[in-house]
N, C-alpha and C. Protein backbone atom coordinates (compact mmCIF):
# COMPACT_ATOMS: atom_id res chain seq x y z
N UNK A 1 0.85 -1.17 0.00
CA UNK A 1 0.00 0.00 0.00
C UNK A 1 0.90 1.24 0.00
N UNK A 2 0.71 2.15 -0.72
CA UNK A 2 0.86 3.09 -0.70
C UNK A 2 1.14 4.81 0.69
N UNK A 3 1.94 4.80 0.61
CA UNK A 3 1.85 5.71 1.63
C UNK A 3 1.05 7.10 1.96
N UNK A 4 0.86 7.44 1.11
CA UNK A 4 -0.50 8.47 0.63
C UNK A 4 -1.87 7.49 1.03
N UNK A 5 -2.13 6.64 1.07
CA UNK A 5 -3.47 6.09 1.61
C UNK A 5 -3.28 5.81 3.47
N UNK A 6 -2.13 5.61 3.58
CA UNK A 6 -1.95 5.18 5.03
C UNK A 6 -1.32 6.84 5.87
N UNK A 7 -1.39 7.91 5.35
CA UNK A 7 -0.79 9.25 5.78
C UNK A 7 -1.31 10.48 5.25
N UNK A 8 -1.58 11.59 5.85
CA UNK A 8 -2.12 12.81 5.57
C UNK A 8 -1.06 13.89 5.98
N UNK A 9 -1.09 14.76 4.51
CA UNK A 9 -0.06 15.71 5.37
C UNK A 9 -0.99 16.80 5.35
N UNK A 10 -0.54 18.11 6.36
CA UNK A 10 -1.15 18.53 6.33
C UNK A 10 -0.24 19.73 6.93
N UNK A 11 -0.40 20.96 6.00
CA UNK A 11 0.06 22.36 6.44
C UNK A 11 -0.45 23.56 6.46
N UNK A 12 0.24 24.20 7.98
CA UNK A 12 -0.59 25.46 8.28
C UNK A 12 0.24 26.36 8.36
N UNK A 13 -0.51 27.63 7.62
CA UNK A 13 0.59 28.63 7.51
C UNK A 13 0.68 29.94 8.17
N UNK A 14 1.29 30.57 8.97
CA UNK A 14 0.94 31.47 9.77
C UNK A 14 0.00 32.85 8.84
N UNK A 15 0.01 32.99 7.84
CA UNK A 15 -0.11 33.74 6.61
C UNK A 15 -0.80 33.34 5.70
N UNK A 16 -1.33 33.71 4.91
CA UNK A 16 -1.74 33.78 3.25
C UNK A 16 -0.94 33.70 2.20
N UNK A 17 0.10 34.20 2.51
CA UNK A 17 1.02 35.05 1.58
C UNK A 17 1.66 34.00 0.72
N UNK A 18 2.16 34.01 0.11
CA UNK A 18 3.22 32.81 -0.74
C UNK A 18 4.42 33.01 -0.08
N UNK A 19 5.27 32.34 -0.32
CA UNK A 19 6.54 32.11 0.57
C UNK A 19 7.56 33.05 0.16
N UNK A 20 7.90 33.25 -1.61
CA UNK A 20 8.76 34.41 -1.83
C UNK A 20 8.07 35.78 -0.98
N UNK A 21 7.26 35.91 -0.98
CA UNK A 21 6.65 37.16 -0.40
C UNK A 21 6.54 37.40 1.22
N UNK A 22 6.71 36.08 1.99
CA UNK A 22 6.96 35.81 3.12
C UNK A 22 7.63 36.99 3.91
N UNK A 23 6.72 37.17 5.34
CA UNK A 23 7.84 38.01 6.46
C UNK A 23 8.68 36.38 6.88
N UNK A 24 9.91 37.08 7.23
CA UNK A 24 10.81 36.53 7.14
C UNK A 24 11.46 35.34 8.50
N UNK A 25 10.30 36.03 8.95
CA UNK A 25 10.25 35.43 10.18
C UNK A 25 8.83 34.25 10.57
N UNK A 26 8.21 34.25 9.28
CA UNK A 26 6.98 33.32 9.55
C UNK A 26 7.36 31.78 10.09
N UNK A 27 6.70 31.05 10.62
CA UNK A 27 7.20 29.85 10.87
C UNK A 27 5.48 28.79 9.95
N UNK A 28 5.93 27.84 9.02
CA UNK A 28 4.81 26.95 8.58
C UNK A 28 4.96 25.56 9.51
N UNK A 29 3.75 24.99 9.92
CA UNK A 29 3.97 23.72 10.44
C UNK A 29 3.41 23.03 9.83
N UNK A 30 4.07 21.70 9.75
CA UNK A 30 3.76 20.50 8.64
C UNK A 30 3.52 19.30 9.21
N UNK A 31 2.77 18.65 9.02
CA UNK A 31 2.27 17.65 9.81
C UNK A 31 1.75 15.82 9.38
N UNK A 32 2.25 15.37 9.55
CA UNK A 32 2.16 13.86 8.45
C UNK A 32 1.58 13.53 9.55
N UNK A 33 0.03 12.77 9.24
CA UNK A 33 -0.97 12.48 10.54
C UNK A 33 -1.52 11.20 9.93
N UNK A 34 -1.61 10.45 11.34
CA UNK A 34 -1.70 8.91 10.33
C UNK A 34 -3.29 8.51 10.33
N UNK A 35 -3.22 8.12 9.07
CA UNK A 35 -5.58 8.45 8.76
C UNK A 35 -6.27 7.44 9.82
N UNK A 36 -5.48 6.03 10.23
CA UNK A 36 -6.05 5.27 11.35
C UNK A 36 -6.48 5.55 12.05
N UNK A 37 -5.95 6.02 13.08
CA UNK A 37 -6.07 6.92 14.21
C UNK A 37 -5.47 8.39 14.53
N UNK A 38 -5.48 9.00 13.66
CA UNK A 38 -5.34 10.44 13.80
C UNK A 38 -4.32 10.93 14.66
N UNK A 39 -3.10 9.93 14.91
CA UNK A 39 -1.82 10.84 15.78
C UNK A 39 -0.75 11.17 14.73
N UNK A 40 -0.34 12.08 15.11
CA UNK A 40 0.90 12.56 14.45
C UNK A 40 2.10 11.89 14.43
N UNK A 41 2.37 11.63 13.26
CA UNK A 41 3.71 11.05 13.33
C UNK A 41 5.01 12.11 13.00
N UNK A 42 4.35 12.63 12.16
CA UNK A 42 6.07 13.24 12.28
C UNK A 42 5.87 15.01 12.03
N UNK A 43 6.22 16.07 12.63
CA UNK A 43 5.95 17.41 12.71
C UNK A 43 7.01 18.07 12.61
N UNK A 44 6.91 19.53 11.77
CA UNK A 44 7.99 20.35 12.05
C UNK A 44 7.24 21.85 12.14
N UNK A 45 7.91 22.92 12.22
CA UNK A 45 8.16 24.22 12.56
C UNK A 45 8.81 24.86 12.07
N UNK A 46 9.36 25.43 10.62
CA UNK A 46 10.33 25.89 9.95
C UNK A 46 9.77 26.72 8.94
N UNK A 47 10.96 28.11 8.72
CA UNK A 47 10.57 28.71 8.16
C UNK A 47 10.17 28.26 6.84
N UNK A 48 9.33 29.43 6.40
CA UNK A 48 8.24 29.21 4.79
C UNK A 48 9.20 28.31 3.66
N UNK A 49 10.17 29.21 3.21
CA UNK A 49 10.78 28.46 2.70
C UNK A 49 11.72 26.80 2.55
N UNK A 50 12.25 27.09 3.93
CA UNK A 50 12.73 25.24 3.91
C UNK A 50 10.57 24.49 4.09
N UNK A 51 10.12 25.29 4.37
CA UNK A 51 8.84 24.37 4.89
C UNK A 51 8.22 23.77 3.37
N UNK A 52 8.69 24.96 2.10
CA UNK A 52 8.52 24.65 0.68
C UNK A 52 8.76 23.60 0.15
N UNK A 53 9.96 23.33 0.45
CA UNK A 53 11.07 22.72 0.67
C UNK A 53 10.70 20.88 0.68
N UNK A 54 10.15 20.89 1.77
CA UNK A 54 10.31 19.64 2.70
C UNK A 54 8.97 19.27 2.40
N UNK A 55 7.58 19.96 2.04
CA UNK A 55 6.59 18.91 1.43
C UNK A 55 6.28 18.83 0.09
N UNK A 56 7.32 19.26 -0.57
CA UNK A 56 7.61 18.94 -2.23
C UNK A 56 7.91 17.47 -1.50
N UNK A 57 9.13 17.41 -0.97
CA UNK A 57 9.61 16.03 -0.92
C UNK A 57 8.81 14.78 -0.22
N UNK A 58 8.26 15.50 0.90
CA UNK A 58 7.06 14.85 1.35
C UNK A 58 6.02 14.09 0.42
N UNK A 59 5.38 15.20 -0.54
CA UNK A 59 4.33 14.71 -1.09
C UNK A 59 5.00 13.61 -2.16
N UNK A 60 6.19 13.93 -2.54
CA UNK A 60 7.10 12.61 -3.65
C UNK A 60 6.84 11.96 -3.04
N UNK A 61 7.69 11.71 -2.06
CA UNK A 61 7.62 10.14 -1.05
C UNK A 61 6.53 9.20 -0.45
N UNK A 62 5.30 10.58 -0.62
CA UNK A 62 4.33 9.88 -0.09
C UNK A 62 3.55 8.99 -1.52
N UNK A 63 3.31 9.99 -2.33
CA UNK A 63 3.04 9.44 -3.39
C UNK A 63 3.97 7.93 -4.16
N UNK A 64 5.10 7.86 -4.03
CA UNK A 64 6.12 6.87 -4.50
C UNK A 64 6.60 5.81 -3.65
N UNK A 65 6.87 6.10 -2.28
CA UNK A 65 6.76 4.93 -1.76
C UNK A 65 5.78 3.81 -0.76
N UNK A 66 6.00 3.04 -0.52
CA UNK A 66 5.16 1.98 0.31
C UNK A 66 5.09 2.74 1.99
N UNK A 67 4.03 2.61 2.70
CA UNK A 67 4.15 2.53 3.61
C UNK A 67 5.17 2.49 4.74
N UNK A 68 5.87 1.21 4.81
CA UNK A 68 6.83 1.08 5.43
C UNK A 68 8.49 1.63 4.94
N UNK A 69 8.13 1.61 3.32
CA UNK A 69 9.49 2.51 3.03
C UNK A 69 9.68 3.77 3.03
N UNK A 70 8.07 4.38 3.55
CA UNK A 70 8.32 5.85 3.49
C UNK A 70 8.67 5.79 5.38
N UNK A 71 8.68 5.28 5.93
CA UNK A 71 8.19 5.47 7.08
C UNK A 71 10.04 5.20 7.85
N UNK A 72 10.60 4.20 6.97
CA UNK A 72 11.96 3.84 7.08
C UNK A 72 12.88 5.44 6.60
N UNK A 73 12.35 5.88 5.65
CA UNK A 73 12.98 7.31 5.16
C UNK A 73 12.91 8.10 6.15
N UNK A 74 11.57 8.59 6.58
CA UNK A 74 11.72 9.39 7.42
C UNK A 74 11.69 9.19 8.55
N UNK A 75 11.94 8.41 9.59
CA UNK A 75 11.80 8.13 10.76
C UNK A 75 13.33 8.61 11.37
N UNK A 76 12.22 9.22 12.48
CA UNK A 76 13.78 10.33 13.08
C UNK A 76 14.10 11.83 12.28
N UNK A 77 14.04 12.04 11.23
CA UNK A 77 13.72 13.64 10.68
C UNK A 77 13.22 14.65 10.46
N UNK A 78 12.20 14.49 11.61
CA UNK A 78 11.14 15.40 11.79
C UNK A 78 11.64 15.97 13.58
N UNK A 79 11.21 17.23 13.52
CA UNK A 79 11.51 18.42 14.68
C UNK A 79 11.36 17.69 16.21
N UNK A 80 10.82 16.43 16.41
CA UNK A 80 10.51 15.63 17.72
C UNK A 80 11.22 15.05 17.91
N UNK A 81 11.77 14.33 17.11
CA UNK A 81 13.18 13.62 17.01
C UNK A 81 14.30 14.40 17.54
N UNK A 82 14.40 15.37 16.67
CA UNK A 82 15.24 16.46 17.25
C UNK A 82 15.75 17.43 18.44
N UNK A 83 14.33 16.97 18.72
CA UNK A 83 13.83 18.33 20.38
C UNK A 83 14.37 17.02 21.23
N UNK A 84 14.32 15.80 21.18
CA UNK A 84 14.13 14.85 22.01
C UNK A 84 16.15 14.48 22.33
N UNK A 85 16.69 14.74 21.18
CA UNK A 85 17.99 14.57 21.05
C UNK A 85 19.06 15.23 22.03
C-alpha cells in the first residue's frame, strides 16, 4: 500500500502570503498524521521556505513509496526527534 493512503499531510501557515513574499520570520507547520487513528507522526516548525522545501519532498515520497518505506525514510527527521535529542 501506498503511503498516501496510510498518511495525511497537512500544512498550516501562519499567513496567506506565498513564501517568496513571506515576512521573514513566519514559521509553517507540517504535519504527516496517520488516517487510522489520527496521531501525528512526524511534525515540524520551519521557516516558509525550507517548509517549501520539505513537502515537495514529502508529497514525492508519499506518493512513491510503500508505507513502510516511506516510514523507514523518514523516521527520526522530523523536529521531535530532534527536540528529544
Amino acid at each position: 500500500m501506498r503511503a498516501n493512503r496510510a498518511f495525511r499531510l497537512i500544512v498550516s501557515r501562519e499567513s496567506h502570503e506565498p513564501a517568496f513574499l513571506r515576512d521573514p520570520h513566519r514559521l509553517d507547520r507540517i504535519e504527516v498524521v496517520s488516517i487510522d487513528d489520527g496521531e501525528v507522526v512526524l511534525f515540524w516548525d520551519l521557516p516558509a521556505k525550507q517548509a517549501t522545501k520539505l513537502v515537495r519532498q514529502l508529497r514525492a515520497d508519499l506518493v512513491g513509496l510503500s508505507v513502510e518505506e516511506f516510514t523507514r525514510a523518514w523516521e527520526g527527521r522530523d523536529a521531535g526527534a530532534q527536540e528529544g535529542a
